[in-house]
Protein backbone atom coordinates (compact mmCIF):
# COMPACT_ATOMS: atom_id res chain seq x y z
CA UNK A 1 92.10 -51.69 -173.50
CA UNK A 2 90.35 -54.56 -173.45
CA UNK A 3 87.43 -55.72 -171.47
CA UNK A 4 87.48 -57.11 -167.88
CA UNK A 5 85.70 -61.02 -168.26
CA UNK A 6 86.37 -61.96 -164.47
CA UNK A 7 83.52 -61.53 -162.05
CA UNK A 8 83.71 -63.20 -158.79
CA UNK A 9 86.12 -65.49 -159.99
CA UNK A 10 89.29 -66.17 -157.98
CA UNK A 11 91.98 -64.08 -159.25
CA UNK A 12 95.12 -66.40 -160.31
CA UNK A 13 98.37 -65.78 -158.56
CA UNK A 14 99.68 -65.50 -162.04
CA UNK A 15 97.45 -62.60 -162.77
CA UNK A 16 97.70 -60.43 -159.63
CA UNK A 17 99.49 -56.85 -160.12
CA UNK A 18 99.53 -53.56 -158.56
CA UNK A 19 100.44 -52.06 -155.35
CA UNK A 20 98.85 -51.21 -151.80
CA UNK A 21 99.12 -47.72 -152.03
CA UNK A 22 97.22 -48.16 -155.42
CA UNK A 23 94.09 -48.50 -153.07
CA UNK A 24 95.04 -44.86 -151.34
CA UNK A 25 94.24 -43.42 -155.22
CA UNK A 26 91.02 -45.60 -156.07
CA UNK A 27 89.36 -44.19 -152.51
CA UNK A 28 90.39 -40.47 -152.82
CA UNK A 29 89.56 -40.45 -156.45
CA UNK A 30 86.20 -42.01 -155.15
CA UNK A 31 85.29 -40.33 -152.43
CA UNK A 32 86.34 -36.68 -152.99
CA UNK A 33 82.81 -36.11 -154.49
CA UNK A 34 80.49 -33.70 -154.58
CA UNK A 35 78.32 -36.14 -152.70
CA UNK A 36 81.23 -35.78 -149.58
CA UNK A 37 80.80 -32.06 -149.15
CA UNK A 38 76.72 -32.26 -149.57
CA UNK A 39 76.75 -35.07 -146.42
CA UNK A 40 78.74 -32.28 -144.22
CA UNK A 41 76.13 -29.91 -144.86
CA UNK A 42 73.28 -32.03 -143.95
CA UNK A 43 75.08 -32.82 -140.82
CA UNK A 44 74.93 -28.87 -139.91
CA UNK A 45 70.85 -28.69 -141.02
CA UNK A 46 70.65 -31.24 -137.86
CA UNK A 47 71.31 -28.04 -135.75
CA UNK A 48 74.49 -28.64 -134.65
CA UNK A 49 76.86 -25.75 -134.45
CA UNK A 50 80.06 -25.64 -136.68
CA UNK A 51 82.58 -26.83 -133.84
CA UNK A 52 79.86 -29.62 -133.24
CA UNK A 53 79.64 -30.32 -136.88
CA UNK A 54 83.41 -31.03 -137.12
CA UNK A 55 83.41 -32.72 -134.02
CA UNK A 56 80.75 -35.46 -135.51
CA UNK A 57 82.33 -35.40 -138.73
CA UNK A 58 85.77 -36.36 -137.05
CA UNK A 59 84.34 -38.84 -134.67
CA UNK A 60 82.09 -40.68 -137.24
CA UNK A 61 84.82 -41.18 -139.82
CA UNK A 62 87.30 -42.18 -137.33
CA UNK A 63 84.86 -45.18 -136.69
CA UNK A 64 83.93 -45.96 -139.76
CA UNK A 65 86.43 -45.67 -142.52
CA UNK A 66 88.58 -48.48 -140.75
CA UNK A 67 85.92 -51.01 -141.58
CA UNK A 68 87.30 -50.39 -145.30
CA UNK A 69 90.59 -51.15 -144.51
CA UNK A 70 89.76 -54.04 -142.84
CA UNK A 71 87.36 -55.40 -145.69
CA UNK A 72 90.42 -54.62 -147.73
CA UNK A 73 92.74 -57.68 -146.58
CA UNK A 74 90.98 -60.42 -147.64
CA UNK A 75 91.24 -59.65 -151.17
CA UNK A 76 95.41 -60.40 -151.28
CA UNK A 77 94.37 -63.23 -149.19
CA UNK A 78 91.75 -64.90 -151.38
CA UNK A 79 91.70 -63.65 -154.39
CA UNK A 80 88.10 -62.58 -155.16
CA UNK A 81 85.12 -59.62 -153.93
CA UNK A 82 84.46 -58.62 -150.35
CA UNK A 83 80.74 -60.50 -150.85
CA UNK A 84 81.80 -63.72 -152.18
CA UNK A 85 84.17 -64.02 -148.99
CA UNK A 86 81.43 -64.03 -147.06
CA UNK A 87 80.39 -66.82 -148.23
CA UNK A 88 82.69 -68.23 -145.40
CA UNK A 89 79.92 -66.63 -142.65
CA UNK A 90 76.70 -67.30 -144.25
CA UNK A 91 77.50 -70.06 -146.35
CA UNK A 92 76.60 -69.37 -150.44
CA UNK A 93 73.60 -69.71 -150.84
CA UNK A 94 73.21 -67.21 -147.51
CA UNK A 95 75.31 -64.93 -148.43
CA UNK A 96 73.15 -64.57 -151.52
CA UNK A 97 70.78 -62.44 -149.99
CA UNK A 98 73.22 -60.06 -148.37
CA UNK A 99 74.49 -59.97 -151.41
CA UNK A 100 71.38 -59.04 -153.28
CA UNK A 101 70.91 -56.16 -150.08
CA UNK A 102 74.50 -54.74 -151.32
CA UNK A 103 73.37 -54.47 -154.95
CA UNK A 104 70.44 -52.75 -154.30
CA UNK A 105 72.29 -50.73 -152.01
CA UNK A 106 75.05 -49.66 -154.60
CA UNK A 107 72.20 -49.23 -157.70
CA UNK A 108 70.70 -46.56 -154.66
CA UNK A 109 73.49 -44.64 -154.81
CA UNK A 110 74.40 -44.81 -158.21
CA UNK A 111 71.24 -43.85 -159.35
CA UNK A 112 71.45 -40.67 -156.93
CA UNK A 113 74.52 -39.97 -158.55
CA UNK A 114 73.01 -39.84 -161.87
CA UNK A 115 70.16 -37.71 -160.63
CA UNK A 116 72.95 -34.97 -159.89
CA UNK A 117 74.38 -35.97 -162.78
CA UNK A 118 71.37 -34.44 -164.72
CA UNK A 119 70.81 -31.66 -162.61
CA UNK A 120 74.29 -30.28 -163.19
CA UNK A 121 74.21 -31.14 -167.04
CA UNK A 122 71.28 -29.35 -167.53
CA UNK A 123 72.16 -26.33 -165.10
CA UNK A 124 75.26 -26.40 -167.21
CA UNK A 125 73.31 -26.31 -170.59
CA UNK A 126 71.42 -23.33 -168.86
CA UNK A 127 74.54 -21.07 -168.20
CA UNK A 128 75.47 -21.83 -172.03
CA UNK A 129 71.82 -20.52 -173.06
CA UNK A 130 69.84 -23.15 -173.48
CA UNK A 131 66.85 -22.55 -171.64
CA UNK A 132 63.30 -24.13 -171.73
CA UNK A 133 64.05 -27.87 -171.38
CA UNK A 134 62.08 -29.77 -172.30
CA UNK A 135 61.51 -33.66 -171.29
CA UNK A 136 62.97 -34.88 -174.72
CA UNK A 137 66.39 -32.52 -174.08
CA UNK A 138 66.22 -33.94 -169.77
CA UNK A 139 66.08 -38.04 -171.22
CA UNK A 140 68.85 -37.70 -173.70
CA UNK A 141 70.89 -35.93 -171.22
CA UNK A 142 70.19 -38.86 -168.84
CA UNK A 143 71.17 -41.28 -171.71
CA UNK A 144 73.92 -39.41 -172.91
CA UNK A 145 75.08 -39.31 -169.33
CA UNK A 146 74.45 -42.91 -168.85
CA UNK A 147 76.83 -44.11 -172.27
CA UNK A 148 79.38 -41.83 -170.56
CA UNK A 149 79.12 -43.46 -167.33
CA UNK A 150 79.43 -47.15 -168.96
CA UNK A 151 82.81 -47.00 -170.41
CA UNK A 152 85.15 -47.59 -166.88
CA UNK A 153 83.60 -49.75 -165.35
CA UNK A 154 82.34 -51.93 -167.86
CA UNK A 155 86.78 -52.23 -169.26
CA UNK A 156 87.11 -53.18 -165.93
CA UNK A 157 89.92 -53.37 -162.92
CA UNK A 158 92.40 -51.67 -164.11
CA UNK A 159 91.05 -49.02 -166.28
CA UNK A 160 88.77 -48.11 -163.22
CA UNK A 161 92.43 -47.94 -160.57
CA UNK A 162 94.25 -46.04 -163.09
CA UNK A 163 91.40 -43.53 -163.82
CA UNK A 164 90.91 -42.96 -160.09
CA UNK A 165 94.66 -41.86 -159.78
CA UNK A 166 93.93 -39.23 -162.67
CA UNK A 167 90.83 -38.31 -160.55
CA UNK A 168 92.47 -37.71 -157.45
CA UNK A 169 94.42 -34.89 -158.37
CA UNK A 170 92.33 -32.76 -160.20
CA UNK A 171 89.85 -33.13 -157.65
CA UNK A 172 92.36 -32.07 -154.84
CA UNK A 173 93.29 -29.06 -156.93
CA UNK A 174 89.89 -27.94 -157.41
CA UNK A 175 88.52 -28.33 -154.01
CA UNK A 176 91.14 -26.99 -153.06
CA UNK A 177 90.32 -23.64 -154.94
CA UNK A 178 86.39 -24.25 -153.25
CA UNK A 179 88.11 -23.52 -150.04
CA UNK A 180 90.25 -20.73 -150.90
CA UNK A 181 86.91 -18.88 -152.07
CA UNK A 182 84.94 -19.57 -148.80
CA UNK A 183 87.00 -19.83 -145.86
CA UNK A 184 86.50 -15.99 -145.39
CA UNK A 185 82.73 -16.40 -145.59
CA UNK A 186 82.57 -18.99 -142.97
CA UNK A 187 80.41 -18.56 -139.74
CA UNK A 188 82.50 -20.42 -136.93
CA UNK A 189 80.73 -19.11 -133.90
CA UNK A 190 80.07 -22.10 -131.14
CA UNK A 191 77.26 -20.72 -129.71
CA UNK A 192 74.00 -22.35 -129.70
CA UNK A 193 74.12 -25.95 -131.21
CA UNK A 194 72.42 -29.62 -131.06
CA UNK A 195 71.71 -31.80 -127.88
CA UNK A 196 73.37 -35.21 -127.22
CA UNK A 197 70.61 -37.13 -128.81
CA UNK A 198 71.07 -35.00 -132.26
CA UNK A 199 74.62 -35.43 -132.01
CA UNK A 200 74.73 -39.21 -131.99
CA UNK A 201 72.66 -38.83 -135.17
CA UNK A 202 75.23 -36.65 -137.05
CA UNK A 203 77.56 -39.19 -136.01
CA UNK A 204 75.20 -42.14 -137.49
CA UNK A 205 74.83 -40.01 -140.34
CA UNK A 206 78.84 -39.21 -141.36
CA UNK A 207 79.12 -43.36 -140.31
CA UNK A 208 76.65 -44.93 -143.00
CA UNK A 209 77.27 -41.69 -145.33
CA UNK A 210 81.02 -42.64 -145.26
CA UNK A 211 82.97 -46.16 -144.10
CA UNK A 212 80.38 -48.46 -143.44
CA UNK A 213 78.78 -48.45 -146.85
CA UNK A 214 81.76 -48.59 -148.89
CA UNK A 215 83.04 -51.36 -146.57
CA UNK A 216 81.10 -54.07 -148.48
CA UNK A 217 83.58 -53.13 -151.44
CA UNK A 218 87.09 -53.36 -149.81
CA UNK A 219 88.23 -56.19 -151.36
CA UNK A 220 86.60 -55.75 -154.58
CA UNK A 221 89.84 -53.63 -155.44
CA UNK A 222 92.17 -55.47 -153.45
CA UNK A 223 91.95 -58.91 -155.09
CA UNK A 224 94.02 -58.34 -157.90
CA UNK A 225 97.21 -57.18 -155.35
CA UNK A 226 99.69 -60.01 -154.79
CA UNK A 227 99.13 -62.37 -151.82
CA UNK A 228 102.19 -61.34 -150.26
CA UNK A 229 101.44 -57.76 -150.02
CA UNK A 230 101.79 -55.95 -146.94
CA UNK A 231 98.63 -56.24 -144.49
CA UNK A 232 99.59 -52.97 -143.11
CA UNK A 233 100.13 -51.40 -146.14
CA UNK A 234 96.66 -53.05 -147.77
CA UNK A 235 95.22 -51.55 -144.29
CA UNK A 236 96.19 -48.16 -143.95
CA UNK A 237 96.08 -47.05 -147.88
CA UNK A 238 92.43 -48.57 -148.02
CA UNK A 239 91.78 -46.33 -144.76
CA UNK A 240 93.20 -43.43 -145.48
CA UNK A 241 92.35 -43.05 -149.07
CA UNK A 242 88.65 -42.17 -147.66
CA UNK A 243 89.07 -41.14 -144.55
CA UNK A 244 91.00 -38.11 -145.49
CA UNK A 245 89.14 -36.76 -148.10
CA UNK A 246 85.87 -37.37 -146.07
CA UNK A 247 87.09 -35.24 -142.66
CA UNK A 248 88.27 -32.65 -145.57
CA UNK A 249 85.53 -32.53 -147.86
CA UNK A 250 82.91 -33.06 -145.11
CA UNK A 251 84.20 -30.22 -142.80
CA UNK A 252 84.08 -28.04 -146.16
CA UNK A 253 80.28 -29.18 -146.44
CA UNK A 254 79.81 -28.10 -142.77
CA UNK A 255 81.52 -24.41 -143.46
CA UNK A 256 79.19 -24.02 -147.01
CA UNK A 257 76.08 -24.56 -145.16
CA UNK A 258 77.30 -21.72 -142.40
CA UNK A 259 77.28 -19.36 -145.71
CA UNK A 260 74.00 -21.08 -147.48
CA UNK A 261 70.93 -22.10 -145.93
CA UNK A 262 69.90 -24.17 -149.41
CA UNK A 263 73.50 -25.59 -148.93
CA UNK A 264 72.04 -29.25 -149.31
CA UNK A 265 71.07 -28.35 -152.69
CA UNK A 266 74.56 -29.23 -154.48
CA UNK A 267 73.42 -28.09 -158.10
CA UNK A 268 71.17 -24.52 -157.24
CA UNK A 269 71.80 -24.27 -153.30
CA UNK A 270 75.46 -24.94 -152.90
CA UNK A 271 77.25 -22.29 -156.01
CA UNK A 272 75.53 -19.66 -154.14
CA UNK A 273 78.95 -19.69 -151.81
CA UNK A 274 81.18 -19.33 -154.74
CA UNK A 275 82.11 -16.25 -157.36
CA UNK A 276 79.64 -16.24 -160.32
CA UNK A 277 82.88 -17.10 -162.44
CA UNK A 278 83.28 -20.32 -160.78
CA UNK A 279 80.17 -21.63 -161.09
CA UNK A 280 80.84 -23.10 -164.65
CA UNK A 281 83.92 -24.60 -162.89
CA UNK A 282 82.07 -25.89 -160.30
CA UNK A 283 79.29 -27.78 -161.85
CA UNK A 284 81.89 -29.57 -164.36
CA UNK A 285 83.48 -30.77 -161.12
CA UNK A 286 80.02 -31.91 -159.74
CA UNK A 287 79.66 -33.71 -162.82
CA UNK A 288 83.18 -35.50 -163.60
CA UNK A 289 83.25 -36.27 -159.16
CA UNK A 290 79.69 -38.08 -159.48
CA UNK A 291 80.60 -39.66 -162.37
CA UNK A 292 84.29 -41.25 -160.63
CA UNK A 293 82.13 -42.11 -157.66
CA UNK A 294 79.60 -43.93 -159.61
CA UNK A 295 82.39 -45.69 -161.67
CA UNK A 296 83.61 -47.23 -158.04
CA UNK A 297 79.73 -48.28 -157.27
CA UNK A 298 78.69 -49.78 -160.90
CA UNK A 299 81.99 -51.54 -160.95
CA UNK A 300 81.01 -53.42 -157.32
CA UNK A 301 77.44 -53.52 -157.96
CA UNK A 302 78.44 -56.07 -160.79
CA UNK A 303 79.96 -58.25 -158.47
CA UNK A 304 77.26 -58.10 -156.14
CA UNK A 305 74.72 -58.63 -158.38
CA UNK A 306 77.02 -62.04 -159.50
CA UNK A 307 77.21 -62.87 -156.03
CA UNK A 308 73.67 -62.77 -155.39
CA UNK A 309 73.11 -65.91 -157.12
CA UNK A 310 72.08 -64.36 -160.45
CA UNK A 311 74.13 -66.13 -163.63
CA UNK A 312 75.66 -62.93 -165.40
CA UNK A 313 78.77 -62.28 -166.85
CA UNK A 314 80.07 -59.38 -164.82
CA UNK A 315 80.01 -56.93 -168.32
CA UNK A 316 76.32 -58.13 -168.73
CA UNK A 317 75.89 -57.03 -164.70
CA UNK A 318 77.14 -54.03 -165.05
CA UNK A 319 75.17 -52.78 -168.48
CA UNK A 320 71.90 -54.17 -166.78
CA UNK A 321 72.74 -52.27 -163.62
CA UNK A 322 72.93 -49.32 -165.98
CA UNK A 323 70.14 -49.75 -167.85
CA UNK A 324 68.27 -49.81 -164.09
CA UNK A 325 70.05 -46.73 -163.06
CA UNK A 326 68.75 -44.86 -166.36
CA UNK A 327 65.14 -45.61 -165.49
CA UNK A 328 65.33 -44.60 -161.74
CA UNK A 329 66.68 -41.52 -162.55
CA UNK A 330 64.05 -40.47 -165.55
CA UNK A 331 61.54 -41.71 -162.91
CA UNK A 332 63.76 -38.68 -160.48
CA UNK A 333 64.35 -36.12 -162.64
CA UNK A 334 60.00 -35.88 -163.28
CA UNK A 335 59.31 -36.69 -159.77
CA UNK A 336 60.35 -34.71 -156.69
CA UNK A 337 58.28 -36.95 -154.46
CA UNK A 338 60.24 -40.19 -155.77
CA UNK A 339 63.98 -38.23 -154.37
CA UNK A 340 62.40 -38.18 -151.16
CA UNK A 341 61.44 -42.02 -151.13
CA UNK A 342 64.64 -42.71 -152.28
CA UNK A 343 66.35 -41.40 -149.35
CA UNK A 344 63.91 -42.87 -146.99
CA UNK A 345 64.91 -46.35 -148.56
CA UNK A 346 68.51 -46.07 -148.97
CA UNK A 347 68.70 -44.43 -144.88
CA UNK A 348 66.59 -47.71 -143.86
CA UNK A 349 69.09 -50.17 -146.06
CA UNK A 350 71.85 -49.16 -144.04
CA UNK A 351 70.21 -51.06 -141.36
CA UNK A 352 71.74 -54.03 -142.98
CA UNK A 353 74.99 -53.29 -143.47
CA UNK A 354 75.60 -52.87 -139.52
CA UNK A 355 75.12 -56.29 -138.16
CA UNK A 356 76.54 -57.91 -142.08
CA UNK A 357 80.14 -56.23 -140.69
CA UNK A 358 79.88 -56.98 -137.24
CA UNK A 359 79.41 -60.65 -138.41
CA UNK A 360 81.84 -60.63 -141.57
CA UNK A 361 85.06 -59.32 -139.20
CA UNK A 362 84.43 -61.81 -136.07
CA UNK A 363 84.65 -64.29 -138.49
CA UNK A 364 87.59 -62.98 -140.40
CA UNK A 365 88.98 -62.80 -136.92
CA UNK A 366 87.91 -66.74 -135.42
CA UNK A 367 89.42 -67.53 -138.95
CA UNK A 368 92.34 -65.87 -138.30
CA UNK A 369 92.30 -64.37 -141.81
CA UNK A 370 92.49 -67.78 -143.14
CA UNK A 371 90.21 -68.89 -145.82
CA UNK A 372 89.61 -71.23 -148.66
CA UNK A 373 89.29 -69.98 -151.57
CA UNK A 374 88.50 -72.70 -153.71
CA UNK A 375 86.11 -73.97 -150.79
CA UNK A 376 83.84 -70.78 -151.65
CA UNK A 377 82.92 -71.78 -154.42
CA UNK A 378 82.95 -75.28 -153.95
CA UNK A 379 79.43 -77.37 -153.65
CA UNK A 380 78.99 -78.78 -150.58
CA UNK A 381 82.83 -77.07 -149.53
CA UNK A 382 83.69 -76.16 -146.00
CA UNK A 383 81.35 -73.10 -145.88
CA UNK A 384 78.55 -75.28 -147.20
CA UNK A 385 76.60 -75.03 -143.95
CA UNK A 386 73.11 -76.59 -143.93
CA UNK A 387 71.44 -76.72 -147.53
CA UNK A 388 74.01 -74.07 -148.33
CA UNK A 389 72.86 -71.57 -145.76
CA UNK A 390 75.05 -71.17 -142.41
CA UNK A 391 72.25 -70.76 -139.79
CA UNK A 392 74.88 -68.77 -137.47
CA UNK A 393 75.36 -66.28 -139.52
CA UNK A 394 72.03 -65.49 -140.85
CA UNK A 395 70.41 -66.03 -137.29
CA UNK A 396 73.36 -63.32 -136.25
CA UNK A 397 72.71 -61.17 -138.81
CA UNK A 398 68.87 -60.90 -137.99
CA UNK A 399 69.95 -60.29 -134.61
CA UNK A 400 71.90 -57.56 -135.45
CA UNK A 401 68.83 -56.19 -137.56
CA UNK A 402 66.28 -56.05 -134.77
CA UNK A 403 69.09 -53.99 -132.40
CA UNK A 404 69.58 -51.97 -134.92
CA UNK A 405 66.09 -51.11 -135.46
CA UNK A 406 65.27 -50.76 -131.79
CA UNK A 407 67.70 -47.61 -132.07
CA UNK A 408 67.11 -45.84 -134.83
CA UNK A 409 66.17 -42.35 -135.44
CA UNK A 410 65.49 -42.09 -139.01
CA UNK A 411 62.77 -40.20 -141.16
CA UNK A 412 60.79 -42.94 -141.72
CA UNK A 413 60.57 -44.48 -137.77
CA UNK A 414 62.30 -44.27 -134.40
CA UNK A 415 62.82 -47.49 -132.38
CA UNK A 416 61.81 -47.90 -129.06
CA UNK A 417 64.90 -47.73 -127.54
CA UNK A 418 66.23 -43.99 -129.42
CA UNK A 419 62.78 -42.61 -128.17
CA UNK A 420 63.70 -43.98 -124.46
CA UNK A 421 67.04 -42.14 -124.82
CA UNK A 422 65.87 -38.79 -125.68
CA UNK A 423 65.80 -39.77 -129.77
CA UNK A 424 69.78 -40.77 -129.53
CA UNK A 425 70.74 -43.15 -132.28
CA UNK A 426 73.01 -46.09 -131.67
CA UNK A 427 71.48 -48.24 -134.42
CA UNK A 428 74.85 -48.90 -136.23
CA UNK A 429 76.45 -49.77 -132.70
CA UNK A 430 73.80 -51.95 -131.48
CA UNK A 431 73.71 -53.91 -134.95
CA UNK A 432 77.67 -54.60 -135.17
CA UNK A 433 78.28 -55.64 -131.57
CA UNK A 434 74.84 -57.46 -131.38
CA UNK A 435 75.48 -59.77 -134.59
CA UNK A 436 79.08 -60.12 -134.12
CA UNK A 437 78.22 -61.04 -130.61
CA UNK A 438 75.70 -63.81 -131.45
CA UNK A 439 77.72 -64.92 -134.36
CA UNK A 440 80.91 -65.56 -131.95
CA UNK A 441 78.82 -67.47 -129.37
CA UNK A 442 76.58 -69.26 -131.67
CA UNK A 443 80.18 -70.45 -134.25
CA UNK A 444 81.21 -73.27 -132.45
CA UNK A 445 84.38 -73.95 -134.69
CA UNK A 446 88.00 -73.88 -133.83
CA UNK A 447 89.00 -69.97 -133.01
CA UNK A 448 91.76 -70.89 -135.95
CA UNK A 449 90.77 -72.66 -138.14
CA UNK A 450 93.52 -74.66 -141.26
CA UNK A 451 93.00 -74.06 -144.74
CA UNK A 452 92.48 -77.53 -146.14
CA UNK A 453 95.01 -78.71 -147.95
């Protein structure tokens, strides 16, 4: 197969392909992860109880997986990645520094994956006997890991879609088998549980855990469908492709951490729920679900990073994202001070990604869905702006920030207004209605606005 040379680029009509329910396969593949059932357990270590714990887990994904349906229809429309559109909002040379805030955010995540990645290779090598690791055994793990990881993503498109159909499947099959083996075990009682103020930070938890950061990457898959595909369709398979797995696989989180206290621990803390005999079983499936989740994030990072302003080919992009990724995690693997950090940072990004899709949808919307496309790329086009920045936007999108900010309750700080509320946290609320508020009444444009002929 060969390999993928269009970044950003728009896609041709001549070269579009695929279905809508092609999406519903790339997002269960993706997000029935390992990573899925670890975030339901850390919702239950907030203290709520397990009817609480569902309840947040249901409520949060509701809220947030739609964004990724939504982020999903201008892809058809246009023709190229969910960052490049919003180009349209910011203007390009603006959008270049969300853009750089969504790479970082995606090289985060993929280099947590790898961390896990390790872990579970070497707990792996363990069960097989091979004990006393040593740090030349833990960096060519991490590399071998790493030349594994490069393959689908850096092919491209349509190796990644057709993998994550494969993926889907097996994964359903064997969490499926997870579940058998621990309903019985599970500790349902309602008594006790979490305030209000704890439960509006489960719910800020399953929101950035889940929808809202894969919502940048909606139309990153969606470009290559035909322009004339269903909205609807395009919608709802987008949607449900995570949301499903997430309410699942979360809620199964939730019930493992009823059974294990070290539940949060997905590669020593989590097995100790399951048979000895499945633990092989398990820990291949931790392995082969990070690695299909990562594939999703290198894949987008790519595009980001080519978004961002930065002159790569999009194979180049992805092998440098890689090559990144590798030396975060060797950094992790020797240092248990740097996982903490890196939580800190990637809780804190989210702060970002808030008020980026309250502005990015009420301008989809005043568009009407109408863009275009050559204009986004154009110098000096219709999204040109001032200097190439579109003031609205960006003013907007700080806006958003500071709300957000003002009411968080995170590890690293609690804004003014969470600690006037009892510690609630409505940061990702306050961001998206706060920047797509200031966004609609600073845009002074048409509500509809032609595409130029």
């Amino acid at each position: 197969m060969a390999v993928e040379q269009r970044g950003i680029e728009l896609v041709s009509p001549s070269e579009r392909y695929g279905r809508p329910r092609d999406l519903l396969f790339l997002w269960s593949g993706t997000t029935l992860g390992i990573f899925t059932l670890v975030y339901g357990t850390v919702v239950v270590s907030l203290g709520l109880s397990f009817p609480q714990a569902v309840l947040a887990i249901v409520i949060g994904n509701l809220l947030a997986f739609p964004l990724v349906g939504l982020t999903s229809l201008q892809g058809p429309a246009v023709g190229t990645s969910t960052m490049a559109v919003s180009r349209a909002a910011f203007g390009p040379k603006g959008a270049r520094v969300l853009s750089f805030f969504g790479w970082i955010n995606m090289v985060g995540f993929e280099a947590g994956g790898m961390v896990l990645i390790t872990f579970a290779s070497l707990a792996l090598l363990d069960q097989a006997g091979v004990t006393g690791q040593s740090a030349g055994l833990k960096i060519a793990v991490i590399v071998v890991a790493a030349l594994i990881q490069l393959v689908l993503p850096l092919i491209g498109h349509a190796a990644v879609m057709k993998a994550q159909k494969y993926f889907t499947w097996v994964f359903v099959a064997m969490f499926a088998v997870m579940g058998v083996l621990i309903g019985p075990k599970v500790q349902v009682a309602s008594s006790g549980g979490a305030d209000f103020a704890t439960f509006t930070i489960a719910v800020a938890l399953v929101m950035s855990a889940g929808g809202l950061s894969w919502a940048p990457l909606g139309s990153d898959y969606s470009r290559y469908l035909p322009a004339s595909s269903s909205r609807k369709a395009v919608f709802g398979y987008a949607m449900f492709g995570g949301l499903v797995p997430y309410i699942l696989l979360m809620t199964l989180g939730a019930a493992v951490a009823t059974v294990v206290k070290d539940a949060g621990d997905p590669i020593s803390g989590l097995p100790g729920a399951l048979p000895s005999w499945f633990v092989v079983p398990y820990l291949l499936l931790a392995i082969v679900t990070l690695f299909a989740v990562n594939t999703t994030d290198l894949y987008s990072s790519g595009l980001n990073l080519q978004a961002s302003g930065i002159r790569l080919s999009r194979s180049v992009a992805v092998v440098l994202d890689l090559v990144i990724c590798v030396a975060i995690t060797c950094v992790a693997v020797f240092s248990d001070s740097f996982n903490t950090m890196l939580n800190t940072f990637l809780g804190l990004l989210i702060l970002w990604l808030a008020p980026w899709a309250g502005i990015y949808l009420t301008d989809w919307l005043r568009r009407g869905g109408r863009y275009d496309a050559e204009g986004l790329f154009a110098d000096g086009g219709p999204y040109h702006g001032s200097g190439g920045i579109r003031w609205n936007g960006i003013l907007a999108q700080v806006a958003g920030m500071i709300a957000a900010a003002l009411w968080i309750n995170s590890t690293a700080f609690t804004g003014p207004l969470s600690e006037a509320t009892g510690g609630s946290d409505f940061s990702i609320f306050a961001g998206f209605l706060v920047a797509g508020l200031v966004y609609a009444a600073l845009d002074r444009r048409p509500a509809l606005v032609p595409v130029a002929a």
